[in-house]
N, C-alpha and C. Protein backbone atom coordinates (compact mmCIF):
# COMPACT_ATOMS: atom_id res chain seq x y z
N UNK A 1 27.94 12.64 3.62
CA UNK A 1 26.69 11.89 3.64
C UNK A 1 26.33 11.43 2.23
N UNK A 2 25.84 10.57 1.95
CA UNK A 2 25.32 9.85 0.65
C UNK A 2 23.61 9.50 1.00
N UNK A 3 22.89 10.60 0.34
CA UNK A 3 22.22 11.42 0.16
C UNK A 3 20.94 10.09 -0.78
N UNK A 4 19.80 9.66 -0.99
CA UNK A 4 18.91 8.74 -2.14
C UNK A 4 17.95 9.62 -2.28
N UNK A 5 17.62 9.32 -3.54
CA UNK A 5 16.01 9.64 -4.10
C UNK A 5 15.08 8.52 -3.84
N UNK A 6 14.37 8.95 -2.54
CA UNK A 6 13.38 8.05 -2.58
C UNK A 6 11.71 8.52 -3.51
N UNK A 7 10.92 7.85 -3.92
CA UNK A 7 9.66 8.01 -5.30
C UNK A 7 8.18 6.97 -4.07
N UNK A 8 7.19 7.59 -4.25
CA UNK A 8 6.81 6.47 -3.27
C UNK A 8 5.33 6.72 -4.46
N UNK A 9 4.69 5.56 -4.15
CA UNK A 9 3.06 5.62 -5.18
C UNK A 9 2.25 4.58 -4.72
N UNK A 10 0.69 4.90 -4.64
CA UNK A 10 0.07 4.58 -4.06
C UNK A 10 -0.57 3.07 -4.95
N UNK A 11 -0.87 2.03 -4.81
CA UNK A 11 -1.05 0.68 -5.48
C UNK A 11 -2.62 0.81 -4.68
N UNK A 12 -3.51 0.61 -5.33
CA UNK A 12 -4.47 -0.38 -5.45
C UNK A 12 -5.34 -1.73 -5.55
N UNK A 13 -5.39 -1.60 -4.41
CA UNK A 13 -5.71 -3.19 -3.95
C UNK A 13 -6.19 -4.19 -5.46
N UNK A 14 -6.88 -3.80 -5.84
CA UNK A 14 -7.09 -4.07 -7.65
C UNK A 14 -6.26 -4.20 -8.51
N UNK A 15 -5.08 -3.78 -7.99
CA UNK A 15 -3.97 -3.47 -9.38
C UNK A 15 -3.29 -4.14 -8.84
N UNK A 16 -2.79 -4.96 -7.55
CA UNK A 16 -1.79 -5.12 -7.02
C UNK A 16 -1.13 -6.28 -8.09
N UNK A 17 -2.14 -7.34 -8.60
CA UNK A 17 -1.48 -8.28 -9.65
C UNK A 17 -0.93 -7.39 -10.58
N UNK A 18 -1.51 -6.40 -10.91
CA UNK A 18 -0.68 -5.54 -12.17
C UNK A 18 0.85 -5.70 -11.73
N UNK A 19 1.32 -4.75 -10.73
CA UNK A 19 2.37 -4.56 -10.18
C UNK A 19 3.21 -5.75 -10.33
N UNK A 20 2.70 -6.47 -9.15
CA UNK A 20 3.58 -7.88 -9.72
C UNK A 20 4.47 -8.31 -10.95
N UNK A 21 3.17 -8.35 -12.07
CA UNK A 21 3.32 -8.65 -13.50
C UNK A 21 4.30 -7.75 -14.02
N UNK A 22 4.00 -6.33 -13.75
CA UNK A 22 4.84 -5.12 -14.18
C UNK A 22 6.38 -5.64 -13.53
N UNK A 23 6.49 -6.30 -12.48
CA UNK A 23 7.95 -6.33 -11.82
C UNK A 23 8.43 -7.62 -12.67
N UNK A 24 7.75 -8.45 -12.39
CA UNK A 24 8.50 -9.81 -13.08
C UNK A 24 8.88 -9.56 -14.76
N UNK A 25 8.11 -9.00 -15.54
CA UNK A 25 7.98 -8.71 -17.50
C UNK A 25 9.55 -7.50 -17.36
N UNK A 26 9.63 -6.85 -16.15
CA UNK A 26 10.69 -5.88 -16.41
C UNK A 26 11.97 -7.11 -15.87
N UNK A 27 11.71 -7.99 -15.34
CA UNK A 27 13.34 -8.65 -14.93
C UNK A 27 13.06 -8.73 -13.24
N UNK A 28 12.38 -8.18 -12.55
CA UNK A 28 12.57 -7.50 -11.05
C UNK A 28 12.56 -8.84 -10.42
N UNK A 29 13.77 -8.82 -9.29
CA UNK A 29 13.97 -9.98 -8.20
C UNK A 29 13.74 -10.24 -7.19
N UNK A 30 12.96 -10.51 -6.04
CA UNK A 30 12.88 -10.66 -5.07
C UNK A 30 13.78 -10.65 -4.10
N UNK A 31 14.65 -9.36 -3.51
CA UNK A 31 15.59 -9.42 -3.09
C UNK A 31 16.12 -9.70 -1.87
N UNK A 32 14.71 -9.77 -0.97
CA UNK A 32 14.56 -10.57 0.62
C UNK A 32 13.37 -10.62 0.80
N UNK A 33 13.17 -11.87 1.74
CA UNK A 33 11.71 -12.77 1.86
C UNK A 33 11.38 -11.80 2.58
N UNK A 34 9.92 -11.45 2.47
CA UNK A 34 8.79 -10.67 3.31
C UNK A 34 9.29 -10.62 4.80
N UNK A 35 8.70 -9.83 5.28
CA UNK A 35 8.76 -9.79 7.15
C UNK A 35 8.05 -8.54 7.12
N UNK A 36 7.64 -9.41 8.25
CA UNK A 36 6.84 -7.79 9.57
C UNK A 36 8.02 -6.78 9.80
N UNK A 37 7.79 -5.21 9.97
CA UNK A 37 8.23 -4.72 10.56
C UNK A 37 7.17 -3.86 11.69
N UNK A 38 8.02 -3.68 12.55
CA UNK A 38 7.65 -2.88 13.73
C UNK A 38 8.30 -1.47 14.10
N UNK A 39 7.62 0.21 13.55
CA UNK A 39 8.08 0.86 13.93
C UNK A 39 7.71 1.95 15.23
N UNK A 40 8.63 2.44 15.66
CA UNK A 40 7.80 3.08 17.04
C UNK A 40 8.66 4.89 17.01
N UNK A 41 8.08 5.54 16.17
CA UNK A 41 8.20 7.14 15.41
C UNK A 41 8.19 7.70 17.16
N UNK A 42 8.99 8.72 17.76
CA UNK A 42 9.13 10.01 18.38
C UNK A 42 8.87 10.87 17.99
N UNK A 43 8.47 11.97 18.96
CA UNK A 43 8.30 13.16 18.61
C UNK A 43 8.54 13.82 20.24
N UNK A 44 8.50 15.56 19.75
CA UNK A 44 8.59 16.30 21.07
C UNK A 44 6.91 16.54 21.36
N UNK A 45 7.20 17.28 22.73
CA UNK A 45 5.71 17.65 23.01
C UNK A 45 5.10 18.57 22.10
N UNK A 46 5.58 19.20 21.37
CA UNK A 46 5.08 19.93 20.45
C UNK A 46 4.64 19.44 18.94
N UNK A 47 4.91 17.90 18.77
CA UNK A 47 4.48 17.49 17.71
C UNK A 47 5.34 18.23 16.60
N UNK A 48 6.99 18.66 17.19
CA UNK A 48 7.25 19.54 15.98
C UNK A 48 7.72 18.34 14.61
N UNK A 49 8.44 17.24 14.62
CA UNK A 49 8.93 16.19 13.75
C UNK A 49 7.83 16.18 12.50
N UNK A 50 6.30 16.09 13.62
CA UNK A 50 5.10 15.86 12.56
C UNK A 50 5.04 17.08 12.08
N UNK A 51 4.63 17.60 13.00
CA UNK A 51 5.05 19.29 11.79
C UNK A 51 5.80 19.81 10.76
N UNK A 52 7.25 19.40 11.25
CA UNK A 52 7.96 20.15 10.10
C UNK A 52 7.71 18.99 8.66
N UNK A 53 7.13 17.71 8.89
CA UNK A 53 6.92 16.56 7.44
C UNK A 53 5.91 17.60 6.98
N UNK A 54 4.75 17.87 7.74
CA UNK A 54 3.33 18.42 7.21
C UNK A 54 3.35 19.32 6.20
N UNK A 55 4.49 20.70 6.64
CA UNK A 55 4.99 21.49 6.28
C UNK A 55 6.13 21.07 5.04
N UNK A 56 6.49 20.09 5.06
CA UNK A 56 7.81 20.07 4.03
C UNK A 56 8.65 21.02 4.12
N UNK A 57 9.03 21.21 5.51
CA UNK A 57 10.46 21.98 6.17
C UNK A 57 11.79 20.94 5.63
N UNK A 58 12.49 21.69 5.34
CA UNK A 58 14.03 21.14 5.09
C UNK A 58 15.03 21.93 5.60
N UNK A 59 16.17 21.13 6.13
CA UNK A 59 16.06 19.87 6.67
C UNK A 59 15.45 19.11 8.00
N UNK A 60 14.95 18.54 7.94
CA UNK A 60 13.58 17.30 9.01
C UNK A 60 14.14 16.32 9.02
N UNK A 61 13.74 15.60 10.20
CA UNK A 61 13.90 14.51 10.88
C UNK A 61 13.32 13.87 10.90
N UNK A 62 13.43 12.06 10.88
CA UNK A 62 12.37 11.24 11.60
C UNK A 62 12.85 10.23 12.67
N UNK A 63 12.29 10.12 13.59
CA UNK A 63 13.31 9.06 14.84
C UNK A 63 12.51 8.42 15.35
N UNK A 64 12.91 6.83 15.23
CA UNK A 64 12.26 5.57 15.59
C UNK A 64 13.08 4.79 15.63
N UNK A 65 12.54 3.77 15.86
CA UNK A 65 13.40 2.28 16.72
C UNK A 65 12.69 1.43 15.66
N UNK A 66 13.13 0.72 14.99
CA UNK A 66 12.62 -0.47 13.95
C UNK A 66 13.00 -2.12 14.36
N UNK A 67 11.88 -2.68 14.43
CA UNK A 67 12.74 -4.19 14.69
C UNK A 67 11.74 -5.01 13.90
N UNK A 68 12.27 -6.19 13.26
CA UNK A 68 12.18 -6.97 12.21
C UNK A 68 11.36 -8.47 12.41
N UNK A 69 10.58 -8.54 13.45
CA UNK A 69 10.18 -9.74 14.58
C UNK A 69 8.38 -8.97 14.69
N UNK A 70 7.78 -10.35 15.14
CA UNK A 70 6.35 -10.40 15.75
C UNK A 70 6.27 -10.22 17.02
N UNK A 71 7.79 -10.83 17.79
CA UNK A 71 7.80 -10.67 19.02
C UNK A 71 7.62 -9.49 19.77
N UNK A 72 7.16 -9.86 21.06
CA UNK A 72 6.72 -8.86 22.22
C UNK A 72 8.19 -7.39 22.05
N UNK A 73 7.60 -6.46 22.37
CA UNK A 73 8.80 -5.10 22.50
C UNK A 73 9.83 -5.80 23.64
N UNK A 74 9.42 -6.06 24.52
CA UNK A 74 10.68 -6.76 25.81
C UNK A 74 11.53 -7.90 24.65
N UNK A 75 11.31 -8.36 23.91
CA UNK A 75 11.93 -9.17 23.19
C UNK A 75 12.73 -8.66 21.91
N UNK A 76 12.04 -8.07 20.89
CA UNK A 76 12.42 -7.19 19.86
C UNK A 76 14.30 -6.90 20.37
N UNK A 77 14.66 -7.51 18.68
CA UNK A 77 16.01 -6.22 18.30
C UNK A 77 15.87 -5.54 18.36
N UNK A 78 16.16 -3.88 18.20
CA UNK A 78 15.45 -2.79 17.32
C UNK A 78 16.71 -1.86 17.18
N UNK A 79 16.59 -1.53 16.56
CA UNK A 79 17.65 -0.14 15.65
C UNK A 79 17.10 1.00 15.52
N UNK A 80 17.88 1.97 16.08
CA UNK A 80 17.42 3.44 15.96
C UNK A 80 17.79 3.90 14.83
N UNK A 81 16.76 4.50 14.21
CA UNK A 81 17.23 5.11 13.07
C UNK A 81 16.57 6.71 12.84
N UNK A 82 17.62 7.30 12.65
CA UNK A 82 17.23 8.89 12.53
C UNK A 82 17.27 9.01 10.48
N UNK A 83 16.06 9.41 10.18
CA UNK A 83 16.22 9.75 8.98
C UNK A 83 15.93 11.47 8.81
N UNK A 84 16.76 11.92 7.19
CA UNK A 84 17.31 12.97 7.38
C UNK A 84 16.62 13.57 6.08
N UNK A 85 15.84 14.59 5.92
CA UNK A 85 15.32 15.01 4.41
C UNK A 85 16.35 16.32 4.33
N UNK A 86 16.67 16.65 3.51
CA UNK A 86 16.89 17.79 3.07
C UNK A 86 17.05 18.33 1.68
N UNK A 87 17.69 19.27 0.95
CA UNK A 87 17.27 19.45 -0.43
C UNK A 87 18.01 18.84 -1.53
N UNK A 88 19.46 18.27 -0.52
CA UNK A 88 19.94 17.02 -1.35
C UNK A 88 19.46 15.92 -1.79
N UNK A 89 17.99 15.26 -0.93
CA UNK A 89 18.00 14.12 -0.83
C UNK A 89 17.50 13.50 0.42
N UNK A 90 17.94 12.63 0.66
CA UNK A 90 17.11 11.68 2.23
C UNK A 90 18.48 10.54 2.97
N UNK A 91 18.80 10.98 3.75
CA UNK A 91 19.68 10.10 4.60
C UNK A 91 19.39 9.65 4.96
N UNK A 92 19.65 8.30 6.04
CA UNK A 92 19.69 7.61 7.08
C UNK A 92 20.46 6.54 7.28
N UNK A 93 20.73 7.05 9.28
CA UNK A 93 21.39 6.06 10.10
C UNK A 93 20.86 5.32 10.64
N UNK A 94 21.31 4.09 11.17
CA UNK A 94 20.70 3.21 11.54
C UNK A 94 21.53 2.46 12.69
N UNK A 95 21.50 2.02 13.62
CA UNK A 95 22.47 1.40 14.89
C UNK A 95 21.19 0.81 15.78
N UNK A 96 22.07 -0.66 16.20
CA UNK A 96 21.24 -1.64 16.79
C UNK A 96 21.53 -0.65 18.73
N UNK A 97 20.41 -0.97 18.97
CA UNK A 97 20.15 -0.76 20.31
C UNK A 97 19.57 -1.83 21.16
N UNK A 98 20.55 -1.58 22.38
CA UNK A 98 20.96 -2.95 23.25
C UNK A 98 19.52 -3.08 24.48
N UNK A 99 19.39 -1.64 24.93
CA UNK A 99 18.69 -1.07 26.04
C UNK A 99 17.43 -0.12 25.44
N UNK A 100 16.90 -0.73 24.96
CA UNK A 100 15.58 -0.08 24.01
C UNK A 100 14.58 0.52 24.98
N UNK A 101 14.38 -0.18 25.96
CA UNK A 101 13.17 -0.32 26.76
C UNK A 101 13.50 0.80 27.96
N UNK A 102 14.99 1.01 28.18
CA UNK A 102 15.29 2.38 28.82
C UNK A 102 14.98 3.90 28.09
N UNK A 103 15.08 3.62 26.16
CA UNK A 103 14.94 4.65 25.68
C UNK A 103 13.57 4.78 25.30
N UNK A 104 12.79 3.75 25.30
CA UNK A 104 11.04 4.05 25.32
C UNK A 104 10.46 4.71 26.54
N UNK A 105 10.74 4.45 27.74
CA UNK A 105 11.01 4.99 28.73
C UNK A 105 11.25 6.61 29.04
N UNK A 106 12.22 6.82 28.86
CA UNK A 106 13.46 8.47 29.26
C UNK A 106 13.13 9.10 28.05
N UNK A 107 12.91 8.42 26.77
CA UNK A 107 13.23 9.26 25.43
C UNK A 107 14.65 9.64 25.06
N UNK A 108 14.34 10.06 23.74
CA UNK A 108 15.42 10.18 22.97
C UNK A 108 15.68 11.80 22.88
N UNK A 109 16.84 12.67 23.24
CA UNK A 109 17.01 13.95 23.20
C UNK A 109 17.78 13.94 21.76
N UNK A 110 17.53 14.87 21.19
CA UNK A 110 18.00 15.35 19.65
C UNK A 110 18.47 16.71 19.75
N UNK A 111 19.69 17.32 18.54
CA UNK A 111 19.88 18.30 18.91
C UNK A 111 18.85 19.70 18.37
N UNK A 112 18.35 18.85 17.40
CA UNK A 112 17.34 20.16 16.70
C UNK A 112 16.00 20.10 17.49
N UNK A 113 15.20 19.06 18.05
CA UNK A 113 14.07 18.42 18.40
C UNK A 113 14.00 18.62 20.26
N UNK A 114 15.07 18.61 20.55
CA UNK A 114 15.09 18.48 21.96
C UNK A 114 14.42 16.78 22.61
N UNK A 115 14.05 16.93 23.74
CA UNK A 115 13.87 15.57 24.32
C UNK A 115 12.75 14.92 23.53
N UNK A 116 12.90 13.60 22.95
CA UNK A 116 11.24 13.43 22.37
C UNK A 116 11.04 11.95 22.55
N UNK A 117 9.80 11.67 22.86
CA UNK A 117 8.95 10.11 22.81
C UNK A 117 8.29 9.24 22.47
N UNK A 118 8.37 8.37 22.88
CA UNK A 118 7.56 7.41 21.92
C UNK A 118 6.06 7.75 21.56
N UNK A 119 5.39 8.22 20.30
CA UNK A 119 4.26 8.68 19.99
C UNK A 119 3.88 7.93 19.55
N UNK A 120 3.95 6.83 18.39
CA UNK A 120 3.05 5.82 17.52
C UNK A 120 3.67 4.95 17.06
N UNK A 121 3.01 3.54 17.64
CA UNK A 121 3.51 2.25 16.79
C UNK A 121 3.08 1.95 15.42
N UNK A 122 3.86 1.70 14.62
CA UNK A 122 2.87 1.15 13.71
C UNK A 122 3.76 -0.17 12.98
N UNK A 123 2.61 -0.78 12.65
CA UNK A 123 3.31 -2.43 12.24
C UNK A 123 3.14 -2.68 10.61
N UNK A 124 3.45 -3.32 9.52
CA UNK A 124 3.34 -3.70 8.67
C UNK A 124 3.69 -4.90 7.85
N UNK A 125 3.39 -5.15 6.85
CA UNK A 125 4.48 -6.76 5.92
C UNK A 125 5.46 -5.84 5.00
N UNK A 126 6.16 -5.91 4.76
CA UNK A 126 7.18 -5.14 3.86
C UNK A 126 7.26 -6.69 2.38
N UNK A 127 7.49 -5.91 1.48
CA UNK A 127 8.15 -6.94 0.55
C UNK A 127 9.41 -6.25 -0.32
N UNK A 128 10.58 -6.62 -0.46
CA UNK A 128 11.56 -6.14 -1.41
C UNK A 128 11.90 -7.03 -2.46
N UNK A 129 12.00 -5.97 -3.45
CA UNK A 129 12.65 -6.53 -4.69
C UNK A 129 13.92 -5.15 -5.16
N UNK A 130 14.27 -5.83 -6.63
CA UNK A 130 15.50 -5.32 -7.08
C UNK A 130 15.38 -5.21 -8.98
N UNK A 131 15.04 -4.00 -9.54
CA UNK A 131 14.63 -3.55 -10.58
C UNK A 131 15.35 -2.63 -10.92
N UNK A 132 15.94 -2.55 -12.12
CA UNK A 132 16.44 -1.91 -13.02
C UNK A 132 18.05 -1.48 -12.21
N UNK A 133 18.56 -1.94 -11.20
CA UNK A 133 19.63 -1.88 -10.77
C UNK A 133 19.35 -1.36 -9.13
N UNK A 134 17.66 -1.05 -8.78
CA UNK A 134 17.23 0.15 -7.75
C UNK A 134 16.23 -1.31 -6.59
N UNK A 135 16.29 -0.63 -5.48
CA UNK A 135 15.48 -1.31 -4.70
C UNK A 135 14.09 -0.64 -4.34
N UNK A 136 13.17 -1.70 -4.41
CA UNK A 136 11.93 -1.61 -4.49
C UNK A 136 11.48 -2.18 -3.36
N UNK A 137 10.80 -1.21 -2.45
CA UNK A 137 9.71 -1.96 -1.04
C UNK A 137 8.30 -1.84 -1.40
N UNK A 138 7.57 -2.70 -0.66
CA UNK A 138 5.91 -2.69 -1.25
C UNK A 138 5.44 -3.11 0.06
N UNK A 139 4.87 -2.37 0.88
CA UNK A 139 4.36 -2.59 1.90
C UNK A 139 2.70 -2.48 1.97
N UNK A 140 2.64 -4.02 2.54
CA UNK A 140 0.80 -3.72 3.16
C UNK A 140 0.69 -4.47 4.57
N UNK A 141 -0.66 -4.33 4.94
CA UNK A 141 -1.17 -4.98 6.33
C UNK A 141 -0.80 -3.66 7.12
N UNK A 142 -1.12 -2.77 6.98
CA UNK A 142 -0.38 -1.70 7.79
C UNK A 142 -1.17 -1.48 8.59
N UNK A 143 -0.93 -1.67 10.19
CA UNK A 143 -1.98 -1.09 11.17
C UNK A 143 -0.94 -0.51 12.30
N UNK A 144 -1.90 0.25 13.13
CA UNK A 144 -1.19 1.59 14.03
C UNK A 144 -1.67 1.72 15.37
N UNK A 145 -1.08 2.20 16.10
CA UNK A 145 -2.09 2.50 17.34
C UNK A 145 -0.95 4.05 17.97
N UNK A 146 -1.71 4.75 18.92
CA UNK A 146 -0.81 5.51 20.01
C UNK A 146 -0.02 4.77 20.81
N UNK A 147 1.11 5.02 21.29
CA UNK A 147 2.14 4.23 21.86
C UNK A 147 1.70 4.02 23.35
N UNK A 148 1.39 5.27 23.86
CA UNK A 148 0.96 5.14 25.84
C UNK A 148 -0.22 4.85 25.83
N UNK A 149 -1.50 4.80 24.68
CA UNK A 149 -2.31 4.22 25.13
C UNK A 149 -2.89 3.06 24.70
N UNK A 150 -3.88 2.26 25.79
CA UNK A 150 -4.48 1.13 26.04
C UNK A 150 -5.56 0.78 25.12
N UNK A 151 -4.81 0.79 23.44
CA UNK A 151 -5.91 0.56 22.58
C UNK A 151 -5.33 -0.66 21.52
N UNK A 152 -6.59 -0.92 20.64
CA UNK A 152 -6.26 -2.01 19.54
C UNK A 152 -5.70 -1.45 18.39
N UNK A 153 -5.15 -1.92 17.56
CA UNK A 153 -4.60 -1.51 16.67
C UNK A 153 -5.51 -1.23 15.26
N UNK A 154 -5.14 0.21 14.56
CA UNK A 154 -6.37 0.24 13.65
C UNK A 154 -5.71 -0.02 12.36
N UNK A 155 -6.52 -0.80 11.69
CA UNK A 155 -6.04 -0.94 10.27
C UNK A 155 -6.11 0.18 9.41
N UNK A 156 -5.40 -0.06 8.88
CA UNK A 156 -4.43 1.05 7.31
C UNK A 156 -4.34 0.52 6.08
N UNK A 157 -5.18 0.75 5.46
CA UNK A 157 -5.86 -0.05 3.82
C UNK A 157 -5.01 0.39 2.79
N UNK A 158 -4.32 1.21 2.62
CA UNK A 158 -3.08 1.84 2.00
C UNK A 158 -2.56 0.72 1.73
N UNK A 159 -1.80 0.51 0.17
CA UNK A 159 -0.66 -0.17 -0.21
C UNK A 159 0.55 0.66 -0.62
N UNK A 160 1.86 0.56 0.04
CA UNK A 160 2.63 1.96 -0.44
C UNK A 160 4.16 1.22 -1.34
N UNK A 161 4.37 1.41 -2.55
CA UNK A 161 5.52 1.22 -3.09
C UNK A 161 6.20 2.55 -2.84
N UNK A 162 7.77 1.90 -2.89
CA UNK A 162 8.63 2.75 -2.94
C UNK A 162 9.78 2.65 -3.43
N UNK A 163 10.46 3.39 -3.88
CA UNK A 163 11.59 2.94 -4.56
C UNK A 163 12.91 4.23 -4.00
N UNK A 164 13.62 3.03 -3.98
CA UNK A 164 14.77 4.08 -3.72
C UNK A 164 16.64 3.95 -4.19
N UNK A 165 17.13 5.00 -4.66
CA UNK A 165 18.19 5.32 -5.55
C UNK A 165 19.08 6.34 -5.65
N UNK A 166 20.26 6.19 -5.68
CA UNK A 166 20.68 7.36 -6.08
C UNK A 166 21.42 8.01 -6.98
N UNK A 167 20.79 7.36 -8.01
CA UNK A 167 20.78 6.95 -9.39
C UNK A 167 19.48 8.22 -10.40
N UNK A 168 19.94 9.34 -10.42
CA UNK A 168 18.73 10.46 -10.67
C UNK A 168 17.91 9.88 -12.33
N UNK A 169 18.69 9.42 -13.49
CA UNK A 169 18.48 8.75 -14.02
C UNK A 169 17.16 7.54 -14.61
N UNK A 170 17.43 6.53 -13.06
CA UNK A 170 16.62 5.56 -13.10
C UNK A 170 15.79 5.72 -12.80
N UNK A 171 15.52 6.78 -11.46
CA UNK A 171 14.29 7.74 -10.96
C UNK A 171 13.53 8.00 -11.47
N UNK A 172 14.28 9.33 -13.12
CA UNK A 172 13.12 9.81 -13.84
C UNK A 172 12.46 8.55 -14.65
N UNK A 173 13.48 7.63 -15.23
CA UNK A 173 12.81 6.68 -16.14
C UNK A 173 11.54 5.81 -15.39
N UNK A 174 11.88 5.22 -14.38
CA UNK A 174 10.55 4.70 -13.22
C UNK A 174 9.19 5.86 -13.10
N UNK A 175 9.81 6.83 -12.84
CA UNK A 175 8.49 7.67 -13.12
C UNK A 175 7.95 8.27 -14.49
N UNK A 176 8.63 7.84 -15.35
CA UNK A 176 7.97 7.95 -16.73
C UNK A 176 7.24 6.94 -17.27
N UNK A 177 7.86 5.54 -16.77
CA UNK A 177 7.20 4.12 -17.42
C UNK A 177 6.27 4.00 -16.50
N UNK A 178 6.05 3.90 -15.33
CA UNK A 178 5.11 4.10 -13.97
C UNK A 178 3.82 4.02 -14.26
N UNK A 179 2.72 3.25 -13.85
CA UNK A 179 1.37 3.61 -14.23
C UNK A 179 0.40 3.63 -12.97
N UNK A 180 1.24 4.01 -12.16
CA UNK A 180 0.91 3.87 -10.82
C UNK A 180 0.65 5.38 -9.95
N UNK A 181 -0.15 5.86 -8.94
CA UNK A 181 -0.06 7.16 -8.52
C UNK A 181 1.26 7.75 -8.01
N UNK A 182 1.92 8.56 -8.00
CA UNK A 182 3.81 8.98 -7.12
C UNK A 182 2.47 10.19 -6.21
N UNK A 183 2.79 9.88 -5.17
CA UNK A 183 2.11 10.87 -4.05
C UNK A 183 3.21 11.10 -2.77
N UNK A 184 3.22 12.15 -2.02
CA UNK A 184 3.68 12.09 -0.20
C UNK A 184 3.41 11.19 0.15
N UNK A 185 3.79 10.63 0.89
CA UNK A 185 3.16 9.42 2.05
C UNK A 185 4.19 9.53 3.53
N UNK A 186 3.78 9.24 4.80
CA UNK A 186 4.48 9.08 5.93
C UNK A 186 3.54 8.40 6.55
N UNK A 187 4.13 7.42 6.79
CA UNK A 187 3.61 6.67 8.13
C UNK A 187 3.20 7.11 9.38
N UNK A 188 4.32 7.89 9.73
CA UNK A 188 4.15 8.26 11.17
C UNK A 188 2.38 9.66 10.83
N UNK A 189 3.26 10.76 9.66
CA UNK A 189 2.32 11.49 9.63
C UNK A 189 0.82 10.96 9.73
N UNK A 190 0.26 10.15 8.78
CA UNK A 190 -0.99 9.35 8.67
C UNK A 190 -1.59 8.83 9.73
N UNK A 191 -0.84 8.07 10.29
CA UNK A 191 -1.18 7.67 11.98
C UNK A 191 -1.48 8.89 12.90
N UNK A 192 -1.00 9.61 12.59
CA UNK A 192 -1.21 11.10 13.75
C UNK A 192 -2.26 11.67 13.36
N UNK A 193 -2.46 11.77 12.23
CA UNK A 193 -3.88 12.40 11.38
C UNK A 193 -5.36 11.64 12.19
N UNK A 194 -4.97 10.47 11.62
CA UNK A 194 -6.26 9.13 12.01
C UNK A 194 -6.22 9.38 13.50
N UNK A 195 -5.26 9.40 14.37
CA UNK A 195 -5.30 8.87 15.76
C UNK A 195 -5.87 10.16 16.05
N UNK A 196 -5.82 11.56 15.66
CA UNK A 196 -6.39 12.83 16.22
C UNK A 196 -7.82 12.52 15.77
N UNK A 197 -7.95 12.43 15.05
CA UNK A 197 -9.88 12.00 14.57
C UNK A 197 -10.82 11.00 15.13
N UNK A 198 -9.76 10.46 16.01
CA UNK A 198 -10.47 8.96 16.92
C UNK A 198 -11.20 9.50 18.23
């Protein structure tokens, strides 16, 4: 397995021109045009996936279906992707899925997790660039809802950079020049937080 350091930090709607400025004065490229993504996070009935993130158990899982479109779910590509933390580092696979709408459906069985389902959509704009040799995502517009139920989607005011490498090196130097917060962040977790308080 080939293992990245992902760094993630929280941007400020106020600062966001900073950032910018900070990417372009260092060289940084725009390395693919913006897009929506659409993710749809599993879990078991026990909420253990969200648990073991909460906890910072190693090694943890995360399992969702990602597709790259505005379009309706009956329409959507989407790719399963199981991501992998452990004390090496952070994996992930990724494989296009043909029959999505059977596995939103039945669920996805795992061998550590057992059978688990679709728990939370959540949508966003992604932006990538390419700095100091490392790739950089900057995601906003982030809104969420529960997957089985019959609700609107709530907005998520969060701006989240991230960077990722596996390059230990460029890591520390980004977080030394950095003037930005480096915090936890999970999507899925955050959505589960908010959606229990609703």
């Amino acid at each position: 397995m080939s293992f990245r350091i992902e760094n993630k930090y929280k941007i400020q709607i106020n600062k966001l021109s900073n950032l910018y400025e900070w990417i372009y004065k260092n060289d940084g490229k725009i390395l693919f045009p913006k897009r929506y993504i659409t993710s749809i996070y599993f879990d078991n009935s026990e909420l253990s996936l969200y648990n073991d993130s909460i906890e910072s158990i190693v090694p943890r899982k995360k399992i969702r279906l990602r597709a790259y479109s505005n379009s309706t779910i009956s329409n959507q590509n989407y790719n399963l992707e199981i991501k992998i933390n452990s004390v090496e580092g952070r994996f992930k696979t990724s494989k296009k899925i043909k029959e999505h709408v059977k596995l939103l459906k039945r669920g996805y069985y795992d061998n550590r997790y057992g059978l688990c389902y679709p728990i939370v959509e959540i949508k966003y704009l992604r932006e990538y660039f390419k700095i100091f040799g490392i790739r950089m995502t900057l995601d906003t517009r982030m809104k969420f809802k529960s997957f089985n139920k019959m609700k609107n989607y709530n907005n998520y005011e969060k701006i989240i950079l991230e960077t990722k490498t596996q390059n230990t090196t460029i890591s520390n130097y980004i977080d030394e020049k950095f003037f930005f917060e480096k915090i936890r962040f999970s999507k899925y977790c955050n959505a589960i937080d908010i959606i229990n308080k609703i």
